[in-house]
N, C-alpha and C. Protein backbone atom coordinates (compact mmCIF):
# COMPACT_ATOMS: atom_id res chain seq x y z
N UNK A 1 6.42 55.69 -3.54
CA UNK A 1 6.48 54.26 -3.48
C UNK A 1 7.85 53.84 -3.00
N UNK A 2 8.08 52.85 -2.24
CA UNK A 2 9.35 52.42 -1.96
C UNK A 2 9.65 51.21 -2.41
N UNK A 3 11.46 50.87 -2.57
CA UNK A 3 12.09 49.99 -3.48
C UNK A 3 12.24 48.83 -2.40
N UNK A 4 12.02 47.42 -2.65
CA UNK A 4 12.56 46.63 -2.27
C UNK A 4 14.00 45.96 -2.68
N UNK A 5 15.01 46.37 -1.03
CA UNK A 5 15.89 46.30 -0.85
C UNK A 5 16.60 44.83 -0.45
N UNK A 6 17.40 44.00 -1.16
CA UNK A 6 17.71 42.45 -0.90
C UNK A 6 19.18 42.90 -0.85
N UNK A 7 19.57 41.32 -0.31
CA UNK A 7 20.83 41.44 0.15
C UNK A 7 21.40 40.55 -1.11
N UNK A 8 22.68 40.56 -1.23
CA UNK A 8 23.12 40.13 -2.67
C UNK A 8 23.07 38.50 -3.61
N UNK A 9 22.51 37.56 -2.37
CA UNK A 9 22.07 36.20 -2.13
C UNK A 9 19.96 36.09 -2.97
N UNK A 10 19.43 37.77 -2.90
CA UNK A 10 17.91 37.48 -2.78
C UNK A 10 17.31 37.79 -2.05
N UNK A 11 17.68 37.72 -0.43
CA UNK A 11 16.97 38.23 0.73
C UNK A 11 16.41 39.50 1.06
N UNK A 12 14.97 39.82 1.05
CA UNK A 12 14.78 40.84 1.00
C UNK A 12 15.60 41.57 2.63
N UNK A 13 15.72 42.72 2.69
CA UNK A 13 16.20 43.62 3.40
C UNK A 13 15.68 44.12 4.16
N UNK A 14 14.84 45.17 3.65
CA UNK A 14 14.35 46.28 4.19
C UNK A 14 13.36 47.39 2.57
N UNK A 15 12.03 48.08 3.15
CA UNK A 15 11.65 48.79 2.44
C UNK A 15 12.18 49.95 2.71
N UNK A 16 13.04 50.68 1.36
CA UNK A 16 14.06 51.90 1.35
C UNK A 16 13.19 52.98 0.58
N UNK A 17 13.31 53.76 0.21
CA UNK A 17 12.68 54.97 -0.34
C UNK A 17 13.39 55.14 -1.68
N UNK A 18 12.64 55.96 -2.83
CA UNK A 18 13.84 56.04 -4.04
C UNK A 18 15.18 56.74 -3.66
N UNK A 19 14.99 57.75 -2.93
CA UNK A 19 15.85 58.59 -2.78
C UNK A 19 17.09 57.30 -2.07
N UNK A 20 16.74 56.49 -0.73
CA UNK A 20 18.08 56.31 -0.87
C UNK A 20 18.07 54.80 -1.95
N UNK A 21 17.36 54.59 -2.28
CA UNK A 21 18.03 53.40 -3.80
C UNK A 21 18.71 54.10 -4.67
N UNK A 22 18.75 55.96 -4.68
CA UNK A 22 19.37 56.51 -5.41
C UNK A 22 20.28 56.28 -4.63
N UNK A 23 20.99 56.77 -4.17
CA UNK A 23 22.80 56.81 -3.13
C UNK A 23 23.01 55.10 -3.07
N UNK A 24 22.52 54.80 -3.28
CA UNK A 24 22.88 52.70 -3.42
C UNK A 24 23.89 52.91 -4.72
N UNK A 25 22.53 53.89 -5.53
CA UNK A 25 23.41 53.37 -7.09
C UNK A 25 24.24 54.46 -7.08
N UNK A 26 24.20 55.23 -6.83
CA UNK A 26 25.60 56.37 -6.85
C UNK A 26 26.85 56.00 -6.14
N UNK A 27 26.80 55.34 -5.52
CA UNK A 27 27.71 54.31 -5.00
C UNK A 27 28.37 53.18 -5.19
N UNK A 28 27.52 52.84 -6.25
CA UNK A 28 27.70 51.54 -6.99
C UNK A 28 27.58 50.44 -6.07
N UNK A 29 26.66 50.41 -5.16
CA UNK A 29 26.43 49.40 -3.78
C UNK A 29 25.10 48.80 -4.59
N UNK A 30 24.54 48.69 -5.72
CA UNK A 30 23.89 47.80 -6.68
C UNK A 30 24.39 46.39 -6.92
N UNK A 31 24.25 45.44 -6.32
CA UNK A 31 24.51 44.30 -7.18
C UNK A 31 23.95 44.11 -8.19
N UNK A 32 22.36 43.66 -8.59
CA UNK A 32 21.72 43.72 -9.59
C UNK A 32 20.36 44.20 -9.29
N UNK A 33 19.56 44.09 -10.33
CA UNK A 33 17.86 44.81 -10.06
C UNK A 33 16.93 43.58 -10.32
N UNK A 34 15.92 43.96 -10.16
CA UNK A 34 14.76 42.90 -10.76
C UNK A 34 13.73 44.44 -10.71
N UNK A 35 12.45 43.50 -11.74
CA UNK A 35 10.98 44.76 -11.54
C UNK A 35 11.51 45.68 -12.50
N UNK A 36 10.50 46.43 -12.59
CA UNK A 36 10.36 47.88 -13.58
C UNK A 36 11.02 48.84 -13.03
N UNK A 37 11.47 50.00 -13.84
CA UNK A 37 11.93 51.48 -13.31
C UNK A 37 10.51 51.83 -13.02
N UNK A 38 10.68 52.39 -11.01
CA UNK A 38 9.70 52.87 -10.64
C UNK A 38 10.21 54.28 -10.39
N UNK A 39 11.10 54.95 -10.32
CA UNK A 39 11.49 56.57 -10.46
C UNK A 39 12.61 57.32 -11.05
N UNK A 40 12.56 57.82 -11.85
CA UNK A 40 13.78 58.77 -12.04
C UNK A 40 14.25 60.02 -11.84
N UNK A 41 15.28 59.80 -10.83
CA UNK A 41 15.97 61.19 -9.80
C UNK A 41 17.10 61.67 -10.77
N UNK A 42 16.79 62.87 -10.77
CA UNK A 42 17.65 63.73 -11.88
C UNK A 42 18.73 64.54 -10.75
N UNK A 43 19.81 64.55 -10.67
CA UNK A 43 20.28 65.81 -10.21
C UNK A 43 21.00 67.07 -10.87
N UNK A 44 22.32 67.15 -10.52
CA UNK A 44 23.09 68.47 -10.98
C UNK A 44 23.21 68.17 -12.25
N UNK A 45 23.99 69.11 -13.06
CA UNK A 45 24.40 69.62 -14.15
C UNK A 45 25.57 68.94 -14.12
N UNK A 46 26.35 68.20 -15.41
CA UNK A 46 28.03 67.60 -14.88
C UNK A 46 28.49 68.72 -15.83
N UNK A 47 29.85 69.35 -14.72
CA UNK A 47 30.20 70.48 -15.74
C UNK A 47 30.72 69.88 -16.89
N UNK A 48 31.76 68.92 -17.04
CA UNK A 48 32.48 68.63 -17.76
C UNK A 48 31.77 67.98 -19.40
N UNK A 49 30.64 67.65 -19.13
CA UNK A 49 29.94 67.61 -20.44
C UNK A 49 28.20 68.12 -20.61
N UNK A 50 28.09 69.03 -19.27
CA UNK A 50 26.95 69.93 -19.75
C UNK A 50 25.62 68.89 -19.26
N UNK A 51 25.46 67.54 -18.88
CA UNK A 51 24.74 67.10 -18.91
C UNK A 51 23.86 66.64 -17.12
N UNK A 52 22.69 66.63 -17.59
CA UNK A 52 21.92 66.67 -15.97
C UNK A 52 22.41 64.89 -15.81
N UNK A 53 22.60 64.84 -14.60
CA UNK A 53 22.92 63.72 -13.96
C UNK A 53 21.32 62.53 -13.76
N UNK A 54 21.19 61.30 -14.35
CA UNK A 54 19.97 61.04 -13.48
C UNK A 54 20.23 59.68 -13.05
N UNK A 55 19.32 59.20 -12.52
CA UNK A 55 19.53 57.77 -11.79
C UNK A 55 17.84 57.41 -12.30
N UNK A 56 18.19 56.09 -12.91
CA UNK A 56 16.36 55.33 -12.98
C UNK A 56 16.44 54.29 -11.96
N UNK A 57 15.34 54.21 -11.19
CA UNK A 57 15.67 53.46 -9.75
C UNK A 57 14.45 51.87 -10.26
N UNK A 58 15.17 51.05 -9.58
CA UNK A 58 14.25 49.89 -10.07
C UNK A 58 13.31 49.31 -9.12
N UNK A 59 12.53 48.34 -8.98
CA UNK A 59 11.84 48.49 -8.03
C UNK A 59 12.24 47.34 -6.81
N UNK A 60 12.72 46.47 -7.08
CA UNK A 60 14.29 46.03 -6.75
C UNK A 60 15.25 45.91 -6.71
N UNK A 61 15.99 45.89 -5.87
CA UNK A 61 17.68 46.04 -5.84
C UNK A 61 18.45 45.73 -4.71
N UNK A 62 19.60 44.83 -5.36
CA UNK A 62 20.35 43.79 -4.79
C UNK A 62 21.45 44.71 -3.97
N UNK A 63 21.80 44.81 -2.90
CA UNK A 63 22.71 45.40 -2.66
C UNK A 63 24.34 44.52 -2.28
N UNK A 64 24.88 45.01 -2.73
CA UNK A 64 26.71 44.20 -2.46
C UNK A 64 26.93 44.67 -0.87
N UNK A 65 27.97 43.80 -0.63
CA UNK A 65 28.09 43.10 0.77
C UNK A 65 28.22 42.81 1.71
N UNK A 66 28.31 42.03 2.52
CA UNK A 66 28.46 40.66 3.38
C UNK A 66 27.13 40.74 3.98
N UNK A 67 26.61 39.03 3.84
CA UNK A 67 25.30 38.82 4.59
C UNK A 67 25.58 38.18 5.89
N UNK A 68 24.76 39.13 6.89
CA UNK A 68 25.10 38.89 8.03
C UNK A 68 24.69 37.33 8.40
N UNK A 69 25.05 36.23 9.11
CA UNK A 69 24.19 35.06 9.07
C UNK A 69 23.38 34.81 10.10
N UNK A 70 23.63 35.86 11.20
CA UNK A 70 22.18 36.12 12.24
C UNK A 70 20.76 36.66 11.91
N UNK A 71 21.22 37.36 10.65
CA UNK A 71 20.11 38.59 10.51
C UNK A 71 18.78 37.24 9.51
N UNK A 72 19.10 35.59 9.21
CA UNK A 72 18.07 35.26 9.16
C UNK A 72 17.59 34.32 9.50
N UNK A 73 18.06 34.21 11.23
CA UNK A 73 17.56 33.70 12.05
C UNK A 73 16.56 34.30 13.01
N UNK A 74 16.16 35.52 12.72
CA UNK A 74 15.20 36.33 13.90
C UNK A 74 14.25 36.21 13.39
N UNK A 75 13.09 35.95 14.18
CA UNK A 75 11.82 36.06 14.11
C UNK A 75 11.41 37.32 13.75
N UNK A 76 10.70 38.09 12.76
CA UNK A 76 9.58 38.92 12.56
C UNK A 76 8.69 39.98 13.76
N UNK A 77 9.31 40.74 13.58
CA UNK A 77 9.05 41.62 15.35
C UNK A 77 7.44 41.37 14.95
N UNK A 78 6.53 40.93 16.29
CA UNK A 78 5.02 40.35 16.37
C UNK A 78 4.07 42.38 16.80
N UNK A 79 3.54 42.18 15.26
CA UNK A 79 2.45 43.67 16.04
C UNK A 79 1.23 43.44 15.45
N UNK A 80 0.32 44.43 15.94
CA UNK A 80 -1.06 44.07 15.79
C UNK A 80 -1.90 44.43 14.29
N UNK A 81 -0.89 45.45 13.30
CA UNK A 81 -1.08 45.08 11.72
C UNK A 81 -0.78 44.39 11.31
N UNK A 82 0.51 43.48 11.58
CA UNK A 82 0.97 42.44 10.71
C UNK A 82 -0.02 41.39 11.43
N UNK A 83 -0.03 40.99 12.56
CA UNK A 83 -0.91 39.39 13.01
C UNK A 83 -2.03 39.95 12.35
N UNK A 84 -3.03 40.90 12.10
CA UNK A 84 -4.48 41.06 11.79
C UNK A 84 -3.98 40.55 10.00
N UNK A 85 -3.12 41.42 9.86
CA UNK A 85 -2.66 40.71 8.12
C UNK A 85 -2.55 39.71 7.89
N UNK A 86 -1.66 38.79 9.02
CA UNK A 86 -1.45 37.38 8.67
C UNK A 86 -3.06 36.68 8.64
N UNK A 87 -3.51 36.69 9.54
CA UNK A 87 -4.86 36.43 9.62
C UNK A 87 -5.90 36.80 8.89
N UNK A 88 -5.42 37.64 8.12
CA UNK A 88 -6.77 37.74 6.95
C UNK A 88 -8.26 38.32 7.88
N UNK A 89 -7.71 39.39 8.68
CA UNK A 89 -8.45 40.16 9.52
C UNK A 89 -9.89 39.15 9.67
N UNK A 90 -9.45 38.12 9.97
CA UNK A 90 -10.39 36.73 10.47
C UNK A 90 -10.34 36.08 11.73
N UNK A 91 -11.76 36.22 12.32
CA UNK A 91 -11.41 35.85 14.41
C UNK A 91 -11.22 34.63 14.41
N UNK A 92 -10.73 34.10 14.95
CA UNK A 92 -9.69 33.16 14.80
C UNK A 92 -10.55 32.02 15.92
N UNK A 93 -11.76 32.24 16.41
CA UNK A 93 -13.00 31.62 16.83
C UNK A 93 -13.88 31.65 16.02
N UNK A 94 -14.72 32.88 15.79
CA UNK A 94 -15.99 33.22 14.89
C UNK A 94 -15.69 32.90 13.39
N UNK A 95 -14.26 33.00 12.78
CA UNK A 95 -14.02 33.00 11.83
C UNK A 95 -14.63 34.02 10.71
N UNK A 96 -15.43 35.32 11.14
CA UNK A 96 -15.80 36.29 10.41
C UNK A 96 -14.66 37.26 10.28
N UNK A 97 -15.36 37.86 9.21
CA UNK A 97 -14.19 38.86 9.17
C UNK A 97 -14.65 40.03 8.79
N UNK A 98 -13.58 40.94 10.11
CA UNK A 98 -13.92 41.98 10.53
C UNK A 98 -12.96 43.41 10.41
N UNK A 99 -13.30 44.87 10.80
CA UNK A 99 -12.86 45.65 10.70
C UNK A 99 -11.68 45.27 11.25
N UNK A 100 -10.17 46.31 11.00
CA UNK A 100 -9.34 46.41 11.76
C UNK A 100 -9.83 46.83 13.09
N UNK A 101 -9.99 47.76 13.56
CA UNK A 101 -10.99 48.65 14.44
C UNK A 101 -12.00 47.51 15.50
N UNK A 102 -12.08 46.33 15.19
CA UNK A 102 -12.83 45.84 15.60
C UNK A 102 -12.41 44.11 16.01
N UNK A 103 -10.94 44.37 15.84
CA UNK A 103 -10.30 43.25 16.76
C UNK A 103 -9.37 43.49 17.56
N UNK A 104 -8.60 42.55 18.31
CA UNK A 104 -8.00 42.32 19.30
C UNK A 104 -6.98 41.03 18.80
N UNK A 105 -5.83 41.30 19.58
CA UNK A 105 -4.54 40.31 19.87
C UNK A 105 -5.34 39.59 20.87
N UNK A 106 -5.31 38.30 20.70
CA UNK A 106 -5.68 37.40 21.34
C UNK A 106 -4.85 36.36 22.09
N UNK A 107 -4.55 35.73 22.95
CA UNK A 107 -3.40 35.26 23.43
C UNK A 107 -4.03 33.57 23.92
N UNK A 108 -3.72 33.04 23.07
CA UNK A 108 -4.32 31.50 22.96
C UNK A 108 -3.91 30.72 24.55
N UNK A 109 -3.00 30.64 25.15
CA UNK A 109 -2.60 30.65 26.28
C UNK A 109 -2.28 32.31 27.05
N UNK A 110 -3.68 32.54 27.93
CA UNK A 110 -2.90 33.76 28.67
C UNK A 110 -2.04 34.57 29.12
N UNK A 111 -1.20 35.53 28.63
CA UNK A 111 -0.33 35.85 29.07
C UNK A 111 -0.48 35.63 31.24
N UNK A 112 -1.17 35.82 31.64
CA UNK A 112 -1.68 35.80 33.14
C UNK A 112 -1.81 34.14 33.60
N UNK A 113 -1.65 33.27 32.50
CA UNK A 113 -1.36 31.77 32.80
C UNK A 113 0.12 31.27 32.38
N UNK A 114 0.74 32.27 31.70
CA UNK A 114 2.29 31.74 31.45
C UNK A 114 1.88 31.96 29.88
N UNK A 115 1.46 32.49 29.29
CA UNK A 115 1.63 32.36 27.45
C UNK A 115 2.50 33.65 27.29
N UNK A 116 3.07 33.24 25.88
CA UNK A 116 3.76 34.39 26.09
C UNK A 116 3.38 35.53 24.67
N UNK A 117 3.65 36.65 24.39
CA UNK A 117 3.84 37.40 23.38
C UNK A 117 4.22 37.39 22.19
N UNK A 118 4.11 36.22 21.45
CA UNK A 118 4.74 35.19 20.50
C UNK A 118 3.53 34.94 19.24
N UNK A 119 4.30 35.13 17.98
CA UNK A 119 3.50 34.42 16.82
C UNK A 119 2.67 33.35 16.77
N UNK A 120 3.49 32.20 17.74
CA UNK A 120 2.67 30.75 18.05
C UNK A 120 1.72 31.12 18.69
N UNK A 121 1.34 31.78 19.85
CA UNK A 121 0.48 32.19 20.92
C UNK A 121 -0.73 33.15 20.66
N UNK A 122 -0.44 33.95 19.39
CA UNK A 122 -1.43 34.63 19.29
C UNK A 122 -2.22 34.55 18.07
N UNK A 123 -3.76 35.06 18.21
CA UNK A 123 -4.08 35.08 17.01
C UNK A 123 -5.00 36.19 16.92
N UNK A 124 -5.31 36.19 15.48
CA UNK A 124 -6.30 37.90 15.85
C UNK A 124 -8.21 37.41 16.27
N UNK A 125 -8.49 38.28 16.92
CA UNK A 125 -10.01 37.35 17.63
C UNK A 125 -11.00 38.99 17.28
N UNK A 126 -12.24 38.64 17.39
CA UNK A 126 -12.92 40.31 17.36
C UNK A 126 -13.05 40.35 19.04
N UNK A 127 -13.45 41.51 19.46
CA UNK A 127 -13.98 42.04 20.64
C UNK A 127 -14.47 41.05 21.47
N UNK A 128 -15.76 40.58 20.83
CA UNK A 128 -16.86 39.71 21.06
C UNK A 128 -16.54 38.15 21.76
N UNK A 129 -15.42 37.92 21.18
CA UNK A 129 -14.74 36.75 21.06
C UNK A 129 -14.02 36.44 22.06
N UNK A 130 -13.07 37.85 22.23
CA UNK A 130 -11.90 37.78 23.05
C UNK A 130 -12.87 38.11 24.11
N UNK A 131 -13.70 38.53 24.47
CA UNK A 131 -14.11 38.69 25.91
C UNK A 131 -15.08 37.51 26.54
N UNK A 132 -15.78 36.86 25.28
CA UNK A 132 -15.86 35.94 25.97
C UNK A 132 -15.12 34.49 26.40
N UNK A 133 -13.93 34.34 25.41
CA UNK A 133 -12.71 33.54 26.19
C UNK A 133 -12.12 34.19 27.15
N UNK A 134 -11.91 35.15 27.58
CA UNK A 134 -11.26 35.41 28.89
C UNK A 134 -9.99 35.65 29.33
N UNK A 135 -9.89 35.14 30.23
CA UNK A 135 -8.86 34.36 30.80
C UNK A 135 -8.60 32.82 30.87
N UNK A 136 -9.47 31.94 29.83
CA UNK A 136 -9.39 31.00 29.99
C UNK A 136 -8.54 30.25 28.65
N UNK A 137 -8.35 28.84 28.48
CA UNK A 137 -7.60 28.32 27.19
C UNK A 137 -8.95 28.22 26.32
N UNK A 138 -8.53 27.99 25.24
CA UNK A 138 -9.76 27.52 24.17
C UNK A 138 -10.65 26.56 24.69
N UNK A 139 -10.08 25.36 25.29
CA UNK A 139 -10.87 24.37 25.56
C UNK A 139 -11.99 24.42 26.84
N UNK A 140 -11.53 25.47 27.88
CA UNK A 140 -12.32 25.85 28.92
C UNK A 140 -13.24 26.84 28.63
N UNK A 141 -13.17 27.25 27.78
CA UNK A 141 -14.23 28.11 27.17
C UNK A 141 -14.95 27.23 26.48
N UNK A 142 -14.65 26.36 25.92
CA UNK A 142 -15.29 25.66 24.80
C UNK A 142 -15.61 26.52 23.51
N UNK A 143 -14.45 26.51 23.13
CA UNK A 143 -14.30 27.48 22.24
C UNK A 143 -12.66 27.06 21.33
N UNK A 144 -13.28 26.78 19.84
CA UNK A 144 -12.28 26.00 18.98
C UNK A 144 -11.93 27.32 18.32
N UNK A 145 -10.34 27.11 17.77
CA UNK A 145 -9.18 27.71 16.46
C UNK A 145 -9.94 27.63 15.41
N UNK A 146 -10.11 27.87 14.64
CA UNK A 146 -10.75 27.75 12.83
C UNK A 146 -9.51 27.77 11.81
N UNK A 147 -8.20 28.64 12.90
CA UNK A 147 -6.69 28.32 12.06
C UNK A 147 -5.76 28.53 13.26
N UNK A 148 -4.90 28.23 12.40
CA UNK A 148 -3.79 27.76 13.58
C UNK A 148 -2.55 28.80 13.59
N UNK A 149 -2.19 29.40 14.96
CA UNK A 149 -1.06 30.23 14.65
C UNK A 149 0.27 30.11 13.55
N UNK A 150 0.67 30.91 13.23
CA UNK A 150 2.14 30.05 12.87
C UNK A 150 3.27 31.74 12.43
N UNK A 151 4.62 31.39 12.49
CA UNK A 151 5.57 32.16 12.48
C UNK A 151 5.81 32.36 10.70
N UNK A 152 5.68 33.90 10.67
CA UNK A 152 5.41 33.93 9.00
C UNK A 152 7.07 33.97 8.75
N UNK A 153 7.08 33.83 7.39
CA UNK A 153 8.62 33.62 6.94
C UNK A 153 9.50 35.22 6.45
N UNK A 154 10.52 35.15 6.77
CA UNK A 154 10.87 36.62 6.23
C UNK A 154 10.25 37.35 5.01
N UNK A 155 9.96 36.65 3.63
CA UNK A 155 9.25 36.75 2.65
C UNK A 155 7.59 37.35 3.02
N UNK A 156 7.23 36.66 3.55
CA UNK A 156 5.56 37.01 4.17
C UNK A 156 5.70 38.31 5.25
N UNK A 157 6.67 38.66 5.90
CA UNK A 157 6.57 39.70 6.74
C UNK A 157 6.79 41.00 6.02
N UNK A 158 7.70 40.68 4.86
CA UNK A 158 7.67 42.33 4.26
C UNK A 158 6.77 42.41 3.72
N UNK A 159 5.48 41.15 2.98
CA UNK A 159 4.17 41.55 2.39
C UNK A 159 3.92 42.15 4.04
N UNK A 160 3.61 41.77 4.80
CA UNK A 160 2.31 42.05 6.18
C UNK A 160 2.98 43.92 6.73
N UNK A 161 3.92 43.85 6.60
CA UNK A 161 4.62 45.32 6.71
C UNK A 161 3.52 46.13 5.84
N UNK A 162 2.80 46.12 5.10
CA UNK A 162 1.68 46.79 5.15
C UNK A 162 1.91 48.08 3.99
N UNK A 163 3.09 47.64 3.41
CA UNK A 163 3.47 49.12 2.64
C UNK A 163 2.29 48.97 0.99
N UNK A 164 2.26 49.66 0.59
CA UNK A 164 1.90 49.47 -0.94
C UNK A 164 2.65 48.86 -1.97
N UNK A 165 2.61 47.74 -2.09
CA UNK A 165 3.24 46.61 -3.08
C UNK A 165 3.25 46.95 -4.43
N UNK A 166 4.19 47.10 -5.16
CA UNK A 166 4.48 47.10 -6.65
C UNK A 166 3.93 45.59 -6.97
N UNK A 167 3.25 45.66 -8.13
CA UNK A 167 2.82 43.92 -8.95
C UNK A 167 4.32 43.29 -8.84
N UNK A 168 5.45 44.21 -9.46
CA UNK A 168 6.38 43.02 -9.66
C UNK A 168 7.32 42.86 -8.37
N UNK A 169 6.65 43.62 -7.13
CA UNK A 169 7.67 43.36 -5.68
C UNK A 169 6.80 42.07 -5.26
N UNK A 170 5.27 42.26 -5.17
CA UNK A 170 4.81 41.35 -4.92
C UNK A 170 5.04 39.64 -5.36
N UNK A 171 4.86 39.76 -6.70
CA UNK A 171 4.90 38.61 -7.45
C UNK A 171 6.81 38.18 -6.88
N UNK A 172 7.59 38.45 -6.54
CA UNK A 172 9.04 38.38 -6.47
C UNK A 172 8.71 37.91 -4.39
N UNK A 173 7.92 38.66 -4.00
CA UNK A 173 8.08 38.00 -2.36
C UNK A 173 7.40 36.76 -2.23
N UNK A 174 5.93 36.76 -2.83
CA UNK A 174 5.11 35.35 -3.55
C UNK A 174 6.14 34.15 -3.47
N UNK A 175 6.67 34.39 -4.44
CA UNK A 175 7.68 33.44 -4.96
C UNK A 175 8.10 32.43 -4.24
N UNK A 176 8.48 33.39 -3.11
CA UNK A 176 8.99 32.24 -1.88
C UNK A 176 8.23 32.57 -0.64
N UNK A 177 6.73 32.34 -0.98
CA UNK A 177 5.98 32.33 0.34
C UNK A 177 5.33 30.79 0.38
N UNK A 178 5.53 30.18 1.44
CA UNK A 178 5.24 28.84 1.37
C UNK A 178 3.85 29.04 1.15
N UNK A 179 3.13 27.50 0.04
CA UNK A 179 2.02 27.88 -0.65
C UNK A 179 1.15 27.45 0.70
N UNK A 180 1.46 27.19 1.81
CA UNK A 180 0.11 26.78 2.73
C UNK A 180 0.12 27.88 3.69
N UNK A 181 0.89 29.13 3.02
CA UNK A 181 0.64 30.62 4.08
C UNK A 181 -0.78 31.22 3.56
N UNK A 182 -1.38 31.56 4.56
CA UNK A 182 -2.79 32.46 4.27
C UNK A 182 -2.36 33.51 3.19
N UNK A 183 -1.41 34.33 3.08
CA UNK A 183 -1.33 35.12 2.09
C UNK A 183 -1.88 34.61 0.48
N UNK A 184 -1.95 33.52 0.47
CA UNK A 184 -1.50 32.86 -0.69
C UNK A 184 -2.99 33.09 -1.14
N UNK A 185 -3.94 33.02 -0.23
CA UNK A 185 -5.60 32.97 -0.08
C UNK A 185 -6.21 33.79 -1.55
């Protein structure tokens, strides 16, 4: 299982592994924790009093410093697990919902008409769907949204990152997922 890693403000980081949330805390690069002890890494022997070394790793952890102030202005790199996640693996025409396996990135304005590769622009569609819009916009197809794109928030992208969520990582990214994000569903 891996630890969710925040920056010393709250911001989640990055999903780290125990092993290195161990070298965080052996380092004392811990600001504070939140969540349960999810592992405990034992190492050497300390000669000087005979005793095995261990680290209990939490399932969050704050790391000390400086927060960069670019790093939360970037958009959410756009791929085809996270948009099918954001979307609630729902065609975004038919509004059914379908296998992974059995949709498509959909590009609401054509990339081949000027749309571009973008959160706003895309949505997840099945097979069926996307081939029969085309190359065309929604409206020349005659063919309506059932939801509307939108740019998920740093909080919502480490849920859509797809890893296996601890209850208390989850309930802690929740927190600050705006309540009109599909996740919330």
């Amino acid at each position: 299982m891996d630890v969710l890693q925040l920056d010393v403000s709250g911001r989640p980081q990055a999903w780290i592994t125990a092993r290195e949330a161990a070298v965080i805390y052996a380092t004392d690069g811990v600001a504070w924790t939140l969540g349960y002890p999810c592992a405990v890494l034992r190492g050497g022997i300390q000669r000087a009093t005979g005793r095995v070394s261990r680290i209990e790793v939490h399932s969050i952890i704050a790391v000390r410093g400086a927060i960069p102030s670019r790093a939360w202005r970037q958009t959410p790199a756009l791929s085809n697990t996270k948009l099918f996640a954001r979307d609630r693996f729902i065609c975004a025409y038919c509004g059914r919902h379908h296998d992974p396996e059995d949709l498509t990135r959909e590009h609401v304005i054509p990339t081949s008409r000027g749309g571009q590769d973008t959160w706003l622009n895309c949505v997840t569609a099945c097979r069926s769907c996307n081939g029969r819009k085309g190359n065309r916009l929604p409206e020349e197809a005659r063919m309506s949204l059932v939801y509307l794109p939108y740019v998920p928030s740093l909080h919502e992208d480490m849920i859509l990152r797809g890893r296996r969520i601890l209850a208390d990582q989850m309930e802690f990214l929740l927190a600050s997922v705006p309540r009109s994000s599909r996740l919330h569903g």
